[in-house]
N, C-alpha and C. Protein backbone atom coordinates (compact mmCIF):
# COMPACT_ATOMS: atom_id res chain seq x y z
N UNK A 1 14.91 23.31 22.85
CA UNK A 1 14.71 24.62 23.42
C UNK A 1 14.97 25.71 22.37
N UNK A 2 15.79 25.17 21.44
CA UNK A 2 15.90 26.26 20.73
C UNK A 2 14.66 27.16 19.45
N UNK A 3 14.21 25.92 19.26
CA UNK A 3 12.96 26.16 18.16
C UNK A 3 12.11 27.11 19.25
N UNK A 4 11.87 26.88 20.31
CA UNK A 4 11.17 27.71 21.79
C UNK A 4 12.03 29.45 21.46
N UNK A 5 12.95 29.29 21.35
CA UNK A 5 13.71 30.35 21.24
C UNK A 5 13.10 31.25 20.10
N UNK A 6 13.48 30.21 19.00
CA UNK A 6 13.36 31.14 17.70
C UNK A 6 11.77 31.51 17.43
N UNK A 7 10.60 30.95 17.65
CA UNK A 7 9.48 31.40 18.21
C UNK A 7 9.00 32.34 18.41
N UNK A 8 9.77 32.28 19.27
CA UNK A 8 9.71 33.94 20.81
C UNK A 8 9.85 34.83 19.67
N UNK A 9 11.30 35.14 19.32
CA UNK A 9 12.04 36.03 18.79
C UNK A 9 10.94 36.39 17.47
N UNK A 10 10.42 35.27 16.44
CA UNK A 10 9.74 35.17 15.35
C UNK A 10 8.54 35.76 15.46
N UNK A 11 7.59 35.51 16.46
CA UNK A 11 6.27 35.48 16.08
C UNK A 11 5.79 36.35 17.62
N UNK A 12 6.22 35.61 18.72
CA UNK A 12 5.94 35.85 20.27
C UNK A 12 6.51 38.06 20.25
N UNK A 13 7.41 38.31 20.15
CA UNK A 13 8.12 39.42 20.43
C UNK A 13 6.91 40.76 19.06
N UNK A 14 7.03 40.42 18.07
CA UNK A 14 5.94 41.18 17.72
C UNK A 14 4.90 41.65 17.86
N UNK A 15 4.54 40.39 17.86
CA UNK A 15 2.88 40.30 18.31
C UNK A 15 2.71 41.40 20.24
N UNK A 16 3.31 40.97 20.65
CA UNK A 16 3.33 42.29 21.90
C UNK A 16 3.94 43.18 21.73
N UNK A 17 4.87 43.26 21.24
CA UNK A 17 5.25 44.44 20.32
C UNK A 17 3.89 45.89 20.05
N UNK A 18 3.52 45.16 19.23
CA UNK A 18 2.32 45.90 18.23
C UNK A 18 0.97 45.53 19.52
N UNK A 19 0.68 44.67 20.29
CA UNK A 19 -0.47 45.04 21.33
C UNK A 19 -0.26 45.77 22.15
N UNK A 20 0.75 45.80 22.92
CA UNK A 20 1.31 46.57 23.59
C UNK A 20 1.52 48.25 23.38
N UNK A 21 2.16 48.38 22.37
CA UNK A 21 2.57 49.85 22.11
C UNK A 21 3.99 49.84 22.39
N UNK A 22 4.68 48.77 22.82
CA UNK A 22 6.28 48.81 23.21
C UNK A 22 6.62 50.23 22.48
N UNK A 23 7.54 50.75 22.76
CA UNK A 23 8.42 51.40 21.54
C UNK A 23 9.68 50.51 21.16
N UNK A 24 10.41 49.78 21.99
CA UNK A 24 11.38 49.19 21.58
C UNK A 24 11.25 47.59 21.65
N UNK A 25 11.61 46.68 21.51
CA UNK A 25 11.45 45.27 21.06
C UNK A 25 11.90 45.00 22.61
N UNK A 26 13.43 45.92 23.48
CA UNK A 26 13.97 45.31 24.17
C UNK A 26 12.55 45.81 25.58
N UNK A 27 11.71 46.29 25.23
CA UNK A 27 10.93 46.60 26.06
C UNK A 27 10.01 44.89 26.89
N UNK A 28 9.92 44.56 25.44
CA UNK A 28 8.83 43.05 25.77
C UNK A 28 9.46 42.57 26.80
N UNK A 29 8.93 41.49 27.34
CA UNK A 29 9.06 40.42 28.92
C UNK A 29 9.63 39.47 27.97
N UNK A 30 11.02 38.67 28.77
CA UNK A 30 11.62 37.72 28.25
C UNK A 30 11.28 36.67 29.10
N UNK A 31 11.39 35.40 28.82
CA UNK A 31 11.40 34.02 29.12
C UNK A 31 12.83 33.86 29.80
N UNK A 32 12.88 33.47 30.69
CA UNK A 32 14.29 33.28 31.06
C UNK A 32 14.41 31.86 31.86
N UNK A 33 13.42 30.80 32.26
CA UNK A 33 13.73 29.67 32.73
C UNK A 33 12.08 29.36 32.58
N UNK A 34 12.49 27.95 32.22
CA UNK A 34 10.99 27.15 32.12
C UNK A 34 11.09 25.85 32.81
N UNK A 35 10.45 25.71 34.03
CA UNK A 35 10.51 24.10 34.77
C UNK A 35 8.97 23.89 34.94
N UNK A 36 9.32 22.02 34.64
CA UNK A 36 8.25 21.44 34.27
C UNK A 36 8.45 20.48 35.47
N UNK A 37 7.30 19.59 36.21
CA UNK A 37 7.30 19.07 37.11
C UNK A 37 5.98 18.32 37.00
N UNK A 38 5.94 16.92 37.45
CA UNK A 38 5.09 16.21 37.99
C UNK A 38 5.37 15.60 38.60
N UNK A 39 4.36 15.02 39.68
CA UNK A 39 3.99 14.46 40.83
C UNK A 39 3.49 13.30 40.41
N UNK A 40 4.09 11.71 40.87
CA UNK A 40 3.68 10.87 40.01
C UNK A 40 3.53 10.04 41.55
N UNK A 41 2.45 10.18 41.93
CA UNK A 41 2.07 9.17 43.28
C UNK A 41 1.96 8.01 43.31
N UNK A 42 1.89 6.99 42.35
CA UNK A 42 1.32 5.87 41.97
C UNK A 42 2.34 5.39 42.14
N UNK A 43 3.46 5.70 41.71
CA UNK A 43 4.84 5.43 41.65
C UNK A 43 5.75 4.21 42.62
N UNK A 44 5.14 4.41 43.65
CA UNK A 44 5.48 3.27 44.61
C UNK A 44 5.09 1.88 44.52
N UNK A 45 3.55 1.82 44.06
CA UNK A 45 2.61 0.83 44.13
C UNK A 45 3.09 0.26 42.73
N UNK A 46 2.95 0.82 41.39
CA UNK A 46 3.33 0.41 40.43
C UNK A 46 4.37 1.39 39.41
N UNK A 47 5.45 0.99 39.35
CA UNK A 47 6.93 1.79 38.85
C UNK A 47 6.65 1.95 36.72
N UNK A 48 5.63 1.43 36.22
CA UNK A 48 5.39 1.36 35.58
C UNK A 48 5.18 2.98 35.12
N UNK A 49 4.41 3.69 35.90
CA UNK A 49 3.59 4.66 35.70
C UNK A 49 4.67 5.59 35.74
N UNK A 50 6.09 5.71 36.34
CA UNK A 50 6.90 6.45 35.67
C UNK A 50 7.74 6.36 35.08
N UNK A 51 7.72 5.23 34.47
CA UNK A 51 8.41 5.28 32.85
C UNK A 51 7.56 5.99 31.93
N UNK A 52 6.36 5.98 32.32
CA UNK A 52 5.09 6.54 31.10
C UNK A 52 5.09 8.19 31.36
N UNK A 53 5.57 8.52 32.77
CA UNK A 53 5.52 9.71 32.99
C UNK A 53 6.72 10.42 32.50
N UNK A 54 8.20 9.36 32.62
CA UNK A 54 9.40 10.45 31.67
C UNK A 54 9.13 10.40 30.42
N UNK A 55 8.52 9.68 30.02
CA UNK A 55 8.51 9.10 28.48
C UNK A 55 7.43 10.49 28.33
N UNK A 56 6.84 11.07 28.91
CA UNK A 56 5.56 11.83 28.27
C UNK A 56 6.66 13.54 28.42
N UNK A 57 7.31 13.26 29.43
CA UNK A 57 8.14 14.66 29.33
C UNK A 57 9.27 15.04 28.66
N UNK A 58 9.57 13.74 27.88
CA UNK A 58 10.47 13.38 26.92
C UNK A 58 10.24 13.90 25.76
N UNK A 59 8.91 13.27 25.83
CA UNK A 59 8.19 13.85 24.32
C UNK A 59 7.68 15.81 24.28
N UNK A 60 7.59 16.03 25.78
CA UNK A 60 7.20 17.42 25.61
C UNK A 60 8.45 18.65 25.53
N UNK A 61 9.63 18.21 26.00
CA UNK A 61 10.70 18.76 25.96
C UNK A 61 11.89 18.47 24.73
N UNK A 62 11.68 17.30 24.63
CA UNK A 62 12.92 16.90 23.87
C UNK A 62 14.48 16.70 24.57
N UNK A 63 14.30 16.74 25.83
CA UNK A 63 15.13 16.64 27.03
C UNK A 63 14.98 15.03 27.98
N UNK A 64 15.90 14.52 28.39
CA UNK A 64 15.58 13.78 29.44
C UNK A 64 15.49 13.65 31.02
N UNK A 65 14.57 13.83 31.55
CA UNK A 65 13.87 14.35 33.05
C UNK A 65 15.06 13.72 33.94
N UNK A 66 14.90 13.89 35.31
CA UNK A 66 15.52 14.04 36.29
C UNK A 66 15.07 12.98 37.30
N UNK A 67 14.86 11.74 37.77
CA UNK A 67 14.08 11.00 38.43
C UNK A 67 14.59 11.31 40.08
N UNK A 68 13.72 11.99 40.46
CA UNK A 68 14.43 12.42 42.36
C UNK A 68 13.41 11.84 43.02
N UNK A 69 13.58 11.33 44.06
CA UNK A 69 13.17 10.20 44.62
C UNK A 69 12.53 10.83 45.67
N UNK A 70 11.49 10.43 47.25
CA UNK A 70 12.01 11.27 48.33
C UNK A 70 13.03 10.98 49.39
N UNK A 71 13.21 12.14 49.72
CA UNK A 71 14.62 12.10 50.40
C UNK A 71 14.31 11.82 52.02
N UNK A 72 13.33 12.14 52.61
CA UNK A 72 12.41 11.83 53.95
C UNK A 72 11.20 11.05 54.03
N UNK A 73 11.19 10.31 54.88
CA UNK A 73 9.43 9.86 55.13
C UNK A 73 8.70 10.80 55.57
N UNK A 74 7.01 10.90 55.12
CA UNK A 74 6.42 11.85 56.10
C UNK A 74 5.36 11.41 56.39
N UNK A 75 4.97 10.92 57.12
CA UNK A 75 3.61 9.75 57.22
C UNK A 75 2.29 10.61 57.28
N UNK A 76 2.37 11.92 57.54
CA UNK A 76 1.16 12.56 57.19
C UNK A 76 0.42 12.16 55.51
N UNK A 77 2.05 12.67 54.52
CA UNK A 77 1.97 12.41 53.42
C UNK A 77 1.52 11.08 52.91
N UNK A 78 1.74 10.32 53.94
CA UNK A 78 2.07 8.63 53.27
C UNK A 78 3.26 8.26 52.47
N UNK A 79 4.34 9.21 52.67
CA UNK A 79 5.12 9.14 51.81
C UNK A 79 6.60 8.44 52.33
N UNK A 80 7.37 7.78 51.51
CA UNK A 80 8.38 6.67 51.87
C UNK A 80 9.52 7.09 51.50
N UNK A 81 10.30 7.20 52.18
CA UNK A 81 12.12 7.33 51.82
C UNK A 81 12.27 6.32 50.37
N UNK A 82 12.89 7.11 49.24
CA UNK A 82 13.52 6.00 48.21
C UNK A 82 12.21 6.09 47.07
């Protein structure tokens, strides 16, 4: 997150800076939370497909994801407790 940081500050904050017309730097729009999420449906049928899915958000964050399960059935959804 931090290279995300220094970025912003480097290259991101100027550049609107100078399109904009800011007068002050503290004027620009800050970033203040970034969540990433997928929906991995397959998941039941074959568990395979989300190891490939943390493994891909692994690689996009540099963080390790959160595996939440569902917490209700909803049979509209087709969807299964666990």
């Amino acid at each position: 997150m931090n290279r995300l940081v220094e970025k912003y500050k480097q290259e991101i904050v100027p550049a609107l800076t100078a399109k904009f017309n800011y007068s002050s730097v503290m004027a620009c729009p800050k970033v203040s939370k970034i969540v990433l999420n997928i929906g991995v449906g397959d998941a039941v049928a074959n568990p395979k497909v989300l190891d490939d899915a943390v493994n891909e958000l692994t690689q996009i964050t540099g963080q390790k994801p959160v595996i939440t399960k569902a917490k209700h059935s909803i049979a509209n959804f087709k969807l299964r407790e666990g």
